[in-house]
Each structure stands twice: as structure tokens, then as C-alpha cells.
PDB file of N, CA and C in Angstrom:
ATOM      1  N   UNK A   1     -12.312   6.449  17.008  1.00  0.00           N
ATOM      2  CA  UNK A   1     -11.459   5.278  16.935  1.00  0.00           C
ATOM      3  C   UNK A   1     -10.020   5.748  16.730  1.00  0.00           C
ATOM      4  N   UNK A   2      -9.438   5.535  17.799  1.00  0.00           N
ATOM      5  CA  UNK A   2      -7.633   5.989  17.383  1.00  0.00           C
ATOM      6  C   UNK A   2      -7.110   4.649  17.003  1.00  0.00           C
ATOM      7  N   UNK A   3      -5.431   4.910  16.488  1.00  0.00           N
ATOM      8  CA  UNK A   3      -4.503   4.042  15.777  1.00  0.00           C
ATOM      9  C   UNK A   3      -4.327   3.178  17.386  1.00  0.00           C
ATOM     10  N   UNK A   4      -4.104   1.745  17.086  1.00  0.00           N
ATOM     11  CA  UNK A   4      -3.835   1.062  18.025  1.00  0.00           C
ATOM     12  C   UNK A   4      -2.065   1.698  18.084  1.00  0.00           C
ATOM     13  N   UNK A   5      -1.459   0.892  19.265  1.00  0.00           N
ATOM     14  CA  UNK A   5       0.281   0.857  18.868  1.00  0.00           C
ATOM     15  C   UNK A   5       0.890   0.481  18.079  1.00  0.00           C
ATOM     16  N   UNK A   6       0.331  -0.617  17.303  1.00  0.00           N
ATOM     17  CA  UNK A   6       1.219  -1.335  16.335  1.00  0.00           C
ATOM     18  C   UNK A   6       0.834  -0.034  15.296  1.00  0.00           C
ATOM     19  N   UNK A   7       0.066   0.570  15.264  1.00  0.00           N
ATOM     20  CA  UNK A   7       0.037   1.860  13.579  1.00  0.00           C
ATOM     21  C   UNK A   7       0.263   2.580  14.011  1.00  0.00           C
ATOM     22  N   UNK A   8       1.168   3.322  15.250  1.00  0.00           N
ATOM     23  CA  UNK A   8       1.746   4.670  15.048  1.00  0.00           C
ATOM     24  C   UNK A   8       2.952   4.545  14.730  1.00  0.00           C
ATOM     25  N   UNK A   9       3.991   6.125  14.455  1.00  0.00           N
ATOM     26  CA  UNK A   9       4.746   5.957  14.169  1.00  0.00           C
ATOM     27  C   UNK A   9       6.097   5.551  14.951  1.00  0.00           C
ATOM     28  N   UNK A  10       6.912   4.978  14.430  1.00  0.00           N
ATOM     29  CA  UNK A  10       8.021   4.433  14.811  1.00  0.00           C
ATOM     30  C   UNK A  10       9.638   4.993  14.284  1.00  0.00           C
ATOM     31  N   UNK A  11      10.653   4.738  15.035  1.00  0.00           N
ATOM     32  CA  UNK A  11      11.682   4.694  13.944  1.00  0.00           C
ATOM     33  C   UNK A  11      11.879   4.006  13.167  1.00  0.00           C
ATOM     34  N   UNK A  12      11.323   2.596  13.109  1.00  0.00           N
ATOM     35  CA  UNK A  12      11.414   1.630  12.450  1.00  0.00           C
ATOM     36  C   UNK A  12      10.659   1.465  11.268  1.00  0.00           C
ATOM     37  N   UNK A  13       9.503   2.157  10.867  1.00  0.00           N
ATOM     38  CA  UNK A  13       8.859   2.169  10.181  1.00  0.00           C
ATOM     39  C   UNK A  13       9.364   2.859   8.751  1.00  0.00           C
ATOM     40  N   UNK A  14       9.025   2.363   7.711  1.00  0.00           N
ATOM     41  CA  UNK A  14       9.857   2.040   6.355  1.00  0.00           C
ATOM     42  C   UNK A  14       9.041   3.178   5.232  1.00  0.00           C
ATOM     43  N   UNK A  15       9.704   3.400   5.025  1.00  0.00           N
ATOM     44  CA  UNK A  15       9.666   4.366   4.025  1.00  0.00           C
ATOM     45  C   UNK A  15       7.995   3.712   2.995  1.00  0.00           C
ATOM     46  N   UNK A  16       8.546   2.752   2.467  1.00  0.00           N
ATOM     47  CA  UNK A  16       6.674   2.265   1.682  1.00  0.00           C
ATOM     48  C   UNK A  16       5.953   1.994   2.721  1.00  0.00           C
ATOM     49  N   UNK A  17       6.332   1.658   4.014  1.00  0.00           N
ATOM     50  CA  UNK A  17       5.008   1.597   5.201  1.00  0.00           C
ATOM     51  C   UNK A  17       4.327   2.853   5.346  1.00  0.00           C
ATOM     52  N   UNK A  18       5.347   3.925   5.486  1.00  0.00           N
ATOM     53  CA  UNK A  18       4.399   5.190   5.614  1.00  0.00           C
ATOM     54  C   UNK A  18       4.063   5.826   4.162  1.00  0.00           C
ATOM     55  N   UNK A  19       4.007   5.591   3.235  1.00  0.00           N
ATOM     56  CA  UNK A  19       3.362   5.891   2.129  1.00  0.00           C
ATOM     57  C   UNK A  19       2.203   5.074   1.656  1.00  0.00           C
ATOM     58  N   UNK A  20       2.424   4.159   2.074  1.00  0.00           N
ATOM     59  CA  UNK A  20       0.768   3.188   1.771  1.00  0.00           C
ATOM     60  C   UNK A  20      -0.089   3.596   2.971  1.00  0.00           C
ATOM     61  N   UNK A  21       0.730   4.243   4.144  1.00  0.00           N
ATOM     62  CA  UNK A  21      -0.425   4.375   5.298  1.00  0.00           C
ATOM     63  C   UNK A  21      -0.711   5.775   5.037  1.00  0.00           C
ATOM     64  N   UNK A  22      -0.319   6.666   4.161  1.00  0.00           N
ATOM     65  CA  UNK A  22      -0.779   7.729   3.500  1.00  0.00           C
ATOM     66  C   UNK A  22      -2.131   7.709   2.149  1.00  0.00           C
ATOM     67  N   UNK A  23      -1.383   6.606   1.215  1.00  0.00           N
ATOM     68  CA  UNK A  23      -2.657   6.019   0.466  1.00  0.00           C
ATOM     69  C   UNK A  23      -3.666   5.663   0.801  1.00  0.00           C
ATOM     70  N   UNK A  24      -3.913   4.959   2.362  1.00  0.00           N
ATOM     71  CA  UNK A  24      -4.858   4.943   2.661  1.00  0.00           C
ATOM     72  C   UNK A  24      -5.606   5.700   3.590  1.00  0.00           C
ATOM     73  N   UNK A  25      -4.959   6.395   4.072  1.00  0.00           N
ATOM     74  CA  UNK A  25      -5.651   7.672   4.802  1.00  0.00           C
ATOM     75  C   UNK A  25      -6.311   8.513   4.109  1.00  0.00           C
ATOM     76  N   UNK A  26      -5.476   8.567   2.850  1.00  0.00           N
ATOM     77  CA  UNK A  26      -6.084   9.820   1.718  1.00  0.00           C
ATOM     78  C   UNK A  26      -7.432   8.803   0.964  1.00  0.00           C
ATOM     79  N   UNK A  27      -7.477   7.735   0.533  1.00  0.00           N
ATOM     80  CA  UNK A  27      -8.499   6.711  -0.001  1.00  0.00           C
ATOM     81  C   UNK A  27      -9.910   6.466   0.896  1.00  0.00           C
ATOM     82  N   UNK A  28      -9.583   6.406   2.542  1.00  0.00           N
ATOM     83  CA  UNK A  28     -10.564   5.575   2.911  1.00  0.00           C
ATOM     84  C   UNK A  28     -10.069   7.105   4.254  1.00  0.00           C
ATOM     85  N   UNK A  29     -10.805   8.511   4.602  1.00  0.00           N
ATOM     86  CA  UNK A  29     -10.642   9.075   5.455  1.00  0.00           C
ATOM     87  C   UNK A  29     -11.097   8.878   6.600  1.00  0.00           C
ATOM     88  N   UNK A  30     -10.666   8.589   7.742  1.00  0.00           N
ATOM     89  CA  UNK A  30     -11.195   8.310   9.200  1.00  0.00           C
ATOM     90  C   UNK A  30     -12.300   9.216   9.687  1.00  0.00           C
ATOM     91  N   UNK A  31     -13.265   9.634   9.422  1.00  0.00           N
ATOM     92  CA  UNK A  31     -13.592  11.158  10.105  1.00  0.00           C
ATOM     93  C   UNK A  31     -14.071  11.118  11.620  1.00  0.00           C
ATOM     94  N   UNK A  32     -13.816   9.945  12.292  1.00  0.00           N
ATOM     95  CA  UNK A  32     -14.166   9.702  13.499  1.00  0.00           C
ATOM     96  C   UNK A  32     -12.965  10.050  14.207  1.00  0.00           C
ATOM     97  N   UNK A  33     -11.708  10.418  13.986  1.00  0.00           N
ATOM     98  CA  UNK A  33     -10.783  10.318  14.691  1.00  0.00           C
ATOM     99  C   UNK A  33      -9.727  11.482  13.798  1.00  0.00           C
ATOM    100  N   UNK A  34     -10.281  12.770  13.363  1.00  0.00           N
ATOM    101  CA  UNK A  34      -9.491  14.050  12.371  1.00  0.00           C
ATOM    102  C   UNK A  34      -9.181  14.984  12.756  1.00  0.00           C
ATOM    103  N   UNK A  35      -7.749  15.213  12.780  1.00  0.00           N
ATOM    104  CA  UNK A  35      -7.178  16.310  13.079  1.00  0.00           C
ATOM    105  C   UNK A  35      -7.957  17.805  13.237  1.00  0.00           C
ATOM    106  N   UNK A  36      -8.847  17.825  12.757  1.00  0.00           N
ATOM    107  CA  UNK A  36      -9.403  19.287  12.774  1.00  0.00           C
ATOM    108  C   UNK A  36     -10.538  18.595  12.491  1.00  0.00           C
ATOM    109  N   UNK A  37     -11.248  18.740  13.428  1.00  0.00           N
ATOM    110  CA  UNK A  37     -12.801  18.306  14.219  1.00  0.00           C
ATOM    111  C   UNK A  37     -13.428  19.248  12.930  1.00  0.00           C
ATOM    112  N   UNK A  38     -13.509  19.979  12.750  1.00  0.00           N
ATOM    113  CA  UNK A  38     -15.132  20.450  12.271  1.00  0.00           C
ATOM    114  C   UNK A  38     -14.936  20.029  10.534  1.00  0.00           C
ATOM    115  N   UNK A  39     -13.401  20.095   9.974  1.00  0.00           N
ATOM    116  CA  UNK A  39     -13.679  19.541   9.054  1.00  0.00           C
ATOM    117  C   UNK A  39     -14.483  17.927   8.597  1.00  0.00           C
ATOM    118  N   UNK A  40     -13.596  17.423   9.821  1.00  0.00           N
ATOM    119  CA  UNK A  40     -14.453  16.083   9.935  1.00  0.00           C
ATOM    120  C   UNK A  40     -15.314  15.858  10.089  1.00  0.00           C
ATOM    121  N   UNK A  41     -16.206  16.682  10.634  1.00  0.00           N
ATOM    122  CA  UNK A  41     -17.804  16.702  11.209  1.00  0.00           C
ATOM    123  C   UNK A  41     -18.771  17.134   9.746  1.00  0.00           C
ATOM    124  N   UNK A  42     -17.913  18.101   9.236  1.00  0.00           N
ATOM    125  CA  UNK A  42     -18.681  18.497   7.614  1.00  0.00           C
ATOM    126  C   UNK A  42     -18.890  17.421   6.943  1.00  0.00           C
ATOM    127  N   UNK A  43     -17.618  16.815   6.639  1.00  0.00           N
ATOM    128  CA  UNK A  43     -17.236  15.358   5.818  1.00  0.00           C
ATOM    129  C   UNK A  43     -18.384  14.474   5.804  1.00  0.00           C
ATOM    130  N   UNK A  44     -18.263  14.085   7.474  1.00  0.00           N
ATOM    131  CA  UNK A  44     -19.419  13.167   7.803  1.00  0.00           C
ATOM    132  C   UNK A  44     -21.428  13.814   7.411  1.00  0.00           C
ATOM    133  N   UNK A  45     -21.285  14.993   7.645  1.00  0.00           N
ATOM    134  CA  UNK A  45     -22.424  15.206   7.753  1.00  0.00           C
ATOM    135  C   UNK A  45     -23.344  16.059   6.278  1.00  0.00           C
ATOM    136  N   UNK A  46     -22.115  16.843   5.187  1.00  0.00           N
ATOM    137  CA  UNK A  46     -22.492  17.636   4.152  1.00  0.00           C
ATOM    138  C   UNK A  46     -21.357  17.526   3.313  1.00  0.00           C
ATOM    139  N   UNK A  47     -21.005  16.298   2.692  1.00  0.00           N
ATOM    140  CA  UNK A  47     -19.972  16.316   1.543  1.00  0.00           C
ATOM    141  C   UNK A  47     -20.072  16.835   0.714  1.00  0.00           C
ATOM    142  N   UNK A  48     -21.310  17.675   0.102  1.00  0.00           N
ATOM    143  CA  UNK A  48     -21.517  18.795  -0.846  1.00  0.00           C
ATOM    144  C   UNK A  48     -20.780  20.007  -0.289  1.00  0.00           C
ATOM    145  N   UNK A  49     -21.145  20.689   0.937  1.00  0.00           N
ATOM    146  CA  UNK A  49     -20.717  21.657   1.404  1.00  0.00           C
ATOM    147  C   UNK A  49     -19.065  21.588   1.788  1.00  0.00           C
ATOM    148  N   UNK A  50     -18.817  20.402   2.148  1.00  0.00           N
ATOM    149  CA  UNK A  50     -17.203  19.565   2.104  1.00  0.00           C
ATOM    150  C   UNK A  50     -15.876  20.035   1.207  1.00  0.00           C
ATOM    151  N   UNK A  51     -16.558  19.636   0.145  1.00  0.00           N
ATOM    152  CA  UNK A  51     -16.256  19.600  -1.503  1.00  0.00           C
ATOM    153  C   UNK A  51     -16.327  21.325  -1.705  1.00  0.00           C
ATOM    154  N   UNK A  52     -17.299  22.066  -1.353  1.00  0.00           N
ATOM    155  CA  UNK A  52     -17.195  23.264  -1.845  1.00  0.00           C
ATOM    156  C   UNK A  52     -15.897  24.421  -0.971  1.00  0.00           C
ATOM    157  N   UNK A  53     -16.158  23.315  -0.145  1.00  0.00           N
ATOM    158  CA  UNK A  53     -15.008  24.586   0.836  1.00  0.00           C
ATOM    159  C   UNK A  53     -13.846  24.520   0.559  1.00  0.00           C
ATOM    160  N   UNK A  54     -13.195  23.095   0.314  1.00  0.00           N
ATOM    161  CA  UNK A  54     -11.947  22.360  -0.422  1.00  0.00           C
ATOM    162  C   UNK A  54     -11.680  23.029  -1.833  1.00  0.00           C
ATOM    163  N   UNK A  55     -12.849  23.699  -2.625  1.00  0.00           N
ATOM    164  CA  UNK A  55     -12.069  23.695  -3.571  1.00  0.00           C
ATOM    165  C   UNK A  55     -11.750  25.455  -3.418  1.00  0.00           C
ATOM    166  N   UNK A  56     -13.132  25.825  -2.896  1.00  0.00           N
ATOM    167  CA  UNK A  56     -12.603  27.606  -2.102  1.00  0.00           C
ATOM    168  C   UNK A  56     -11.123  27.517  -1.761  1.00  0.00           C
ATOM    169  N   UNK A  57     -10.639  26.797  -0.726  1.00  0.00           N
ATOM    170  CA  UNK A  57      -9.370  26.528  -0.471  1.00  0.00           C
ATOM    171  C   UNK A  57      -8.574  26.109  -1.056  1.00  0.00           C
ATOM    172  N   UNK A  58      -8.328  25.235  -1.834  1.00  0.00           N
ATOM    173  CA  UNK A  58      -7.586  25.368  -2.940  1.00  0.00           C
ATOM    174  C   UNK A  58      -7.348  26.397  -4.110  1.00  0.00           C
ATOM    175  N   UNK A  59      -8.550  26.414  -4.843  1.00  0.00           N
ATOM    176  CA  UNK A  59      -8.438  27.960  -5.519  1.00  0.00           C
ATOM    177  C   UNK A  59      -7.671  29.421  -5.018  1.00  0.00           C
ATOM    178  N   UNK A  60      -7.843  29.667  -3.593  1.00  0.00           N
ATOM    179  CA  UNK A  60      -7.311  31.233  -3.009  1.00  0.00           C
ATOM    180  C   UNK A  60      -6.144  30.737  -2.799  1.00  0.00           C
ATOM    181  N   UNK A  61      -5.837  29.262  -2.346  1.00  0.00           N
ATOM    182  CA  UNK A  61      -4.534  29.132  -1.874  1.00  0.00           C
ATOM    183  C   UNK A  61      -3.336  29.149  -3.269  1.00  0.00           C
ATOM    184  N   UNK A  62      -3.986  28.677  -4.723  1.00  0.00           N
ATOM    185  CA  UNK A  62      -3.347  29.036  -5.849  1.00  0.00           C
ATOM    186  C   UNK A  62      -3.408  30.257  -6.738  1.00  0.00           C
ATOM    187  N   UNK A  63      -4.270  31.537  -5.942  1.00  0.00           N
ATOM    188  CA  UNK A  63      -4.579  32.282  -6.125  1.00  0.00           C
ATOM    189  C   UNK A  63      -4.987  32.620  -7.351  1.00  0.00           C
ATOM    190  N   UNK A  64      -6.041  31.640  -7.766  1.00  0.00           N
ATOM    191  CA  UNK A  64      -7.041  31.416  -9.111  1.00  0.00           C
ATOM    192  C   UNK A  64      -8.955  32.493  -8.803  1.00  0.00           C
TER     193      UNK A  64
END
């Protein structure tokens, strides 16, 4: 499912428009339609295994 026209971006589009359309991207994630396919495919299919890779990645990336 992609963004119709009226939800992409614009010049016109307002500073709290694109931060609530961030709140909800980050709240309610699309995984039918994600930038990087296989994360999305995990999401959908092993949110245990999801969760573990996210925090692998986070951890090395703060180098904890």
C-alpha cells in the first residue's frame, strides 16, 4: 500500500504536519510498503527475532 498524493511530501507541508506524520509512522509501522524490504518482512513475520536485531544494532552502533 503506498502514500496516496495528498500524503507525500510537499513544499507546503508544515512543520507539525511532518512530525505527527513521523509519530505515526514510528506508532503504527507500515510493513507492507518499507524502505528496506527484509526488515519489513522480519517485522511482519518474527518480531522476536525483529526486536533482537534492533537492539544488536543499537548496542554496536553505541558501542556498548
Amino acid at each position: 500500500m503506498y502514500e496516496t498524493s495528498a500524503e507525500r511530501w510537499s513544499p507546503v507541508q508544515s512543520v507539525e504536519k511532518i512530525l505527527l506524520s513521523v509519530v505515526s509512522m514510528l506508532a503504527e509501522p507500515n510493513d507492507e510498503s518499507g524502505a528496506n524490504i527484509d526488515a519489513s518482512k522480519m517485522w511482519r513475520d518474527d518480531r522476536a527475532r525483529f526486536s533482537e536485531v534492533v537492539r544488536g544494532t543499537v548496542r554496536k552502533s553505541l558501542n556498548l
